[in-house]
C-alpha atoms as a PDB file:
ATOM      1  CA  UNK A   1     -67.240 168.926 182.298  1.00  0.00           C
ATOM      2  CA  UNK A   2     -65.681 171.347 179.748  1.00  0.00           C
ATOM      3  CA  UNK A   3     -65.587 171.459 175.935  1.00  0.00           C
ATOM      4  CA  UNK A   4     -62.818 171.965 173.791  1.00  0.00           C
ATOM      5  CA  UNK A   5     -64.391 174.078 170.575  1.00  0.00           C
ATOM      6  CA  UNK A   6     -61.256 173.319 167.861  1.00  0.00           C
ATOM      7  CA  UNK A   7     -61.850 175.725 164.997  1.00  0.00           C
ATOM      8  CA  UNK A   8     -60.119 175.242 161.990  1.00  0.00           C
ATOM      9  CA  UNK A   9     -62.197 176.125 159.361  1.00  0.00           C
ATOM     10  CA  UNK A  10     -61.773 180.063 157.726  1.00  0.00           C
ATOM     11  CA  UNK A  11     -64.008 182.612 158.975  1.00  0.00           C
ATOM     12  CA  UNK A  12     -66.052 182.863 155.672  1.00  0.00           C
ATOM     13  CA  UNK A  13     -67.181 178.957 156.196  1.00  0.00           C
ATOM     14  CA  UNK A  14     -70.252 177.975 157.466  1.00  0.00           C
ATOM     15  CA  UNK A  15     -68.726 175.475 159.891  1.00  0.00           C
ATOM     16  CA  UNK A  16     -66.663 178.682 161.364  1.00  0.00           C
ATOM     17  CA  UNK A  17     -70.152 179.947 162.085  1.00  0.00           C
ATOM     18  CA  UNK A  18     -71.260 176.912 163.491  1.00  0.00           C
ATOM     19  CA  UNK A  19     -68.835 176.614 166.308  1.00  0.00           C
ATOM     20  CA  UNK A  20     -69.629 180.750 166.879  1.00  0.00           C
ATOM     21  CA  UNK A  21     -73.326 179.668 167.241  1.00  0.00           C
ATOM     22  CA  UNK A  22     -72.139 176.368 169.668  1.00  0.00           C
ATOM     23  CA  UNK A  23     -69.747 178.863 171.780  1.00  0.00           C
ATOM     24  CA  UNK A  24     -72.733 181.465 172.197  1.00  0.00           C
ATOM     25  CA  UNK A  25     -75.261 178.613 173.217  1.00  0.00           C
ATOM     26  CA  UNK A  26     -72.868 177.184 175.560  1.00  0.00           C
ATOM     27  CA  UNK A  27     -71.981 180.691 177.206  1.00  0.00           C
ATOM     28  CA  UNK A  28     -75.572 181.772 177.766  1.00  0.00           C
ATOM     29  CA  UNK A  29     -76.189 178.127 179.163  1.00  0.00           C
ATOM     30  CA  UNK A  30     -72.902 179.138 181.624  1.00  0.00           C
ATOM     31  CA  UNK A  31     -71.439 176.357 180.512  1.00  0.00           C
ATOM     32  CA  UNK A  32     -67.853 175.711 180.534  1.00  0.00           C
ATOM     33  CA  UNK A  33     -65.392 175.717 177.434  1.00  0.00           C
ATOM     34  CA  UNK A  34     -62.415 176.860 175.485  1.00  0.00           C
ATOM     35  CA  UNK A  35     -61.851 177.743 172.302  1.00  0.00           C
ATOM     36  CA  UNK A  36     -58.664 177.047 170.093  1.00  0.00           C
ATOM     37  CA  UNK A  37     -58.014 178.330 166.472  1.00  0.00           C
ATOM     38  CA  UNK A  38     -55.861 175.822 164.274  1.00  0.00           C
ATOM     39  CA  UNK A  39     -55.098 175.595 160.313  1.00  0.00           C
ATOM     40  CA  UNK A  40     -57.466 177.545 158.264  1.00  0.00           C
ATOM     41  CA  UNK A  41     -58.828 178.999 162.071  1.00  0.00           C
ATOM     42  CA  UNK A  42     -56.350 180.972 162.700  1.00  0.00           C
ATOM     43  CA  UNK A  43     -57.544 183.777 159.488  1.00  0.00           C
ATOM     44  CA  UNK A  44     -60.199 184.929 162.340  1.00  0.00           C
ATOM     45  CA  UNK A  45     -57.147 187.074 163.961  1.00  0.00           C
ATOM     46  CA  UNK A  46     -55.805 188.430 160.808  1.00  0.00           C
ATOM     47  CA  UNK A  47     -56.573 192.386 162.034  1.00  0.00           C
ATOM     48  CA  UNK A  48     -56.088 193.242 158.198  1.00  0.00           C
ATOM     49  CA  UNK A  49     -59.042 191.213 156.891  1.00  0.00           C
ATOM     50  CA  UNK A  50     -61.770 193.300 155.646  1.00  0.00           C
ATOM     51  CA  UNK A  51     -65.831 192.748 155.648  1.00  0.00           C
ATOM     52  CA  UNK A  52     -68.370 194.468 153.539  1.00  0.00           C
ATOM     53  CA  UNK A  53     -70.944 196.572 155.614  1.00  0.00           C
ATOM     54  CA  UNK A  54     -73.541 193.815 154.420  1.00  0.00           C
ATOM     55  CA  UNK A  55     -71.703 190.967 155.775  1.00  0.00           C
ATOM     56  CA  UNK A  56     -71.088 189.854 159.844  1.00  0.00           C
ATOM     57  CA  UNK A  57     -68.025 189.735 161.018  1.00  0.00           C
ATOM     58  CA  UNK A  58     -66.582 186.824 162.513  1.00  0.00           C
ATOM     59  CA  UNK A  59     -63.848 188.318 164.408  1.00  0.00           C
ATOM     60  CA  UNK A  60     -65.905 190.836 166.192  1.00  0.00           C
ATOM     61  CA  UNK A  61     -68.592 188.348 167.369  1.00  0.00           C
ATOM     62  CA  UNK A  62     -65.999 186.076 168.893  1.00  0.00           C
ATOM     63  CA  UNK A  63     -64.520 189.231 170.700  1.00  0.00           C
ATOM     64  CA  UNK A  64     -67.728 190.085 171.624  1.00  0.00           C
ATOM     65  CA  UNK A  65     -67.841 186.838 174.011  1.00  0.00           C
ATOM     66  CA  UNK A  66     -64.935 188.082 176.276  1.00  0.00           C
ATOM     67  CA  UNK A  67     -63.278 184.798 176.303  1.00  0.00           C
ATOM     68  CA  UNK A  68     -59.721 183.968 175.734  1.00  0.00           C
ATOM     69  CA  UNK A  69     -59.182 183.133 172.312  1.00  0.00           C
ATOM     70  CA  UNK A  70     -55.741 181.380 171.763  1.00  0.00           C
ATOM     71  CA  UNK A  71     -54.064 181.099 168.303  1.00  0.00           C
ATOM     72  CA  UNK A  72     -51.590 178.991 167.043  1.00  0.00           C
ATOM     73  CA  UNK A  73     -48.588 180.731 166.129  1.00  0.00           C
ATOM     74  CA  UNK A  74     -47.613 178.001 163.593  1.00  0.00           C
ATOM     75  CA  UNK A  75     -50.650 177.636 161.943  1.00  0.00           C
ATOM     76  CA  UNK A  76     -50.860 181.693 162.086  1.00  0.00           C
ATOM     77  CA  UNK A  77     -47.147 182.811 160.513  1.00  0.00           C
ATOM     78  CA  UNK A  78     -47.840 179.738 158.222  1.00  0.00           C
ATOM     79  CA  UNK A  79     -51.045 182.149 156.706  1.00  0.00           C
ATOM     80  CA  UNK A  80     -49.376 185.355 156.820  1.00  0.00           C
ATOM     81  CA  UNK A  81     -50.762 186.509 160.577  1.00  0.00           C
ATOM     82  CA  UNK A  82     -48.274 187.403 162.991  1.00  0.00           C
ATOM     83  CA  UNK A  83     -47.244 189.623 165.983  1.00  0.00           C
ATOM     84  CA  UNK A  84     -45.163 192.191 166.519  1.00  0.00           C
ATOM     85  CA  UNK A  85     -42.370 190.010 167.951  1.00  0.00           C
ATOM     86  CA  UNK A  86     -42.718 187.381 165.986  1.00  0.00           C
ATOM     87  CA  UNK A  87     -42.286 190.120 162.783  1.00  0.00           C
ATOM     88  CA  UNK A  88     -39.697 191.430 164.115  1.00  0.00           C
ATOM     89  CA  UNK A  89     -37.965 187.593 164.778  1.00  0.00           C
ATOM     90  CA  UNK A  90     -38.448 186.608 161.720  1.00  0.00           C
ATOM     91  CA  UNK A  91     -37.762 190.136 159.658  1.00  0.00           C
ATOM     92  CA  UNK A  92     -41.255 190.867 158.487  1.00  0.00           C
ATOM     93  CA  UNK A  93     -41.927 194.694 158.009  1.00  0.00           C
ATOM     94  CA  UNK A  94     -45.690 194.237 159.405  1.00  0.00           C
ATOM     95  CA  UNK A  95     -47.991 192.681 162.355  1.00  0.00           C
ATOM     96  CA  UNK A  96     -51.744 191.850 162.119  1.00  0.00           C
ATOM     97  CA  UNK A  97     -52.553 189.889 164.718  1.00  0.00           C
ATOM     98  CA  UNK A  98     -55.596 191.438 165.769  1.00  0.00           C
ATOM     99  CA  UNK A  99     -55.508 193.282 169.192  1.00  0.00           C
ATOM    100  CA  UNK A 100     -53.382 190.850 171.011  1.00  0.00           C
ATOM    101  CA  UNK A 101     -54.548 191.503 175.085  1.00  0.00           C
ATOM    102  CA  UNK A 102     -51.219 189.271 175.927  1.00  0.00           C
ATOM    103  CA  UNK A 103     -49.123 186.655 175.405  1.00  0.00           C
ATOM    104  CA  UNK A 104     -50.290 183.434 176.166  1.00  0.00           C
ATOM    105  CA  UNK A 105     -48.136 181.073 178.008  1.00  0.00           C
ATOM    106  CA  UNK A 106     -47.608 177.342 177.402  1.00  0.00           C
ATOM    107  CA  UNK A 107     -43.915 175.518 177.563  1.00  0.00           C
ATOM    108  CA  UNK A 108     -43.182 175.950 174.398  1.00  0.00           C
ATOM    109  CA  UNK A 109     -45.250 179.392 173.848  1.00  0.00           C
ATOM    110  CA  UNK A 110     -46.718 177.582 170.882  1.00  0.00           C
ATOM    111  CA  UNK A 111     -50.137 180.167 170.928  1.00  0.00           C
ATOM    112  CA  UNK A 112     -51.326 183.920 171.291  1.00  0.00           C
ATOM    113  CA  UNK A 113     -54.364 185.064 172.698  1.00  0.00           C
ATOM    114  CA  UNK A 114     -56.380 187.479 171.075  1.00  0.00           C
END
């Protein structure tokens, strides 16, 4: 069996932590999953958010895990995060999607990975 972590809370929300803590668990038990980030999720790519030295930072743990770690690109240019191509579609002057590996590919290429 394989589970489906949908994140959609913001990376400063507990509940973002929560599904962290449920993805770690799950990958030292060698467990299968996946991991989406939808609505508020998606602020876990922004490459331009910025953490005090005090604080943990969400985007680095989830890197950390080596997983793919698909966006949507709705819910994304709807906050403000984007890629390169996508800023350059849609005449933005900047990107932030943070360190996009590649593409990922669906029919209606609806998501990046990160």
């Amino acid at each position: 069996m394989s589970t489906l972590l949908l994140i959609t809370s913001a990376p400063t929300s507990i509940m973002a932590w929560h599904a962290f803590g449920l993805a770690q668990a799950l990958q030292n038990k060698h467990e299968e999953f996946r991991v989406f980030f939808y609505q508020d999720g998606v602020h876990v790519a922004n490459d331009l958010q910025w953490y005090p030295d005090d604080q943990r930072n969400l985007k680095q743990e989830w890197q950390k895990l080596g997983i793919r770690l698909p966006v949507c690109v709705s819910a994304a240019l709807a906050r403000g995060i984007t890629d390169a191509s996508n800023a350059q579609r849609h005449s933005l002057q900047h990107h932030n999607l943070a360190q996009v590996r590649q593409n990922a590919e669906r029919a209606d290429g609806a998501y990046w990975r990160w």
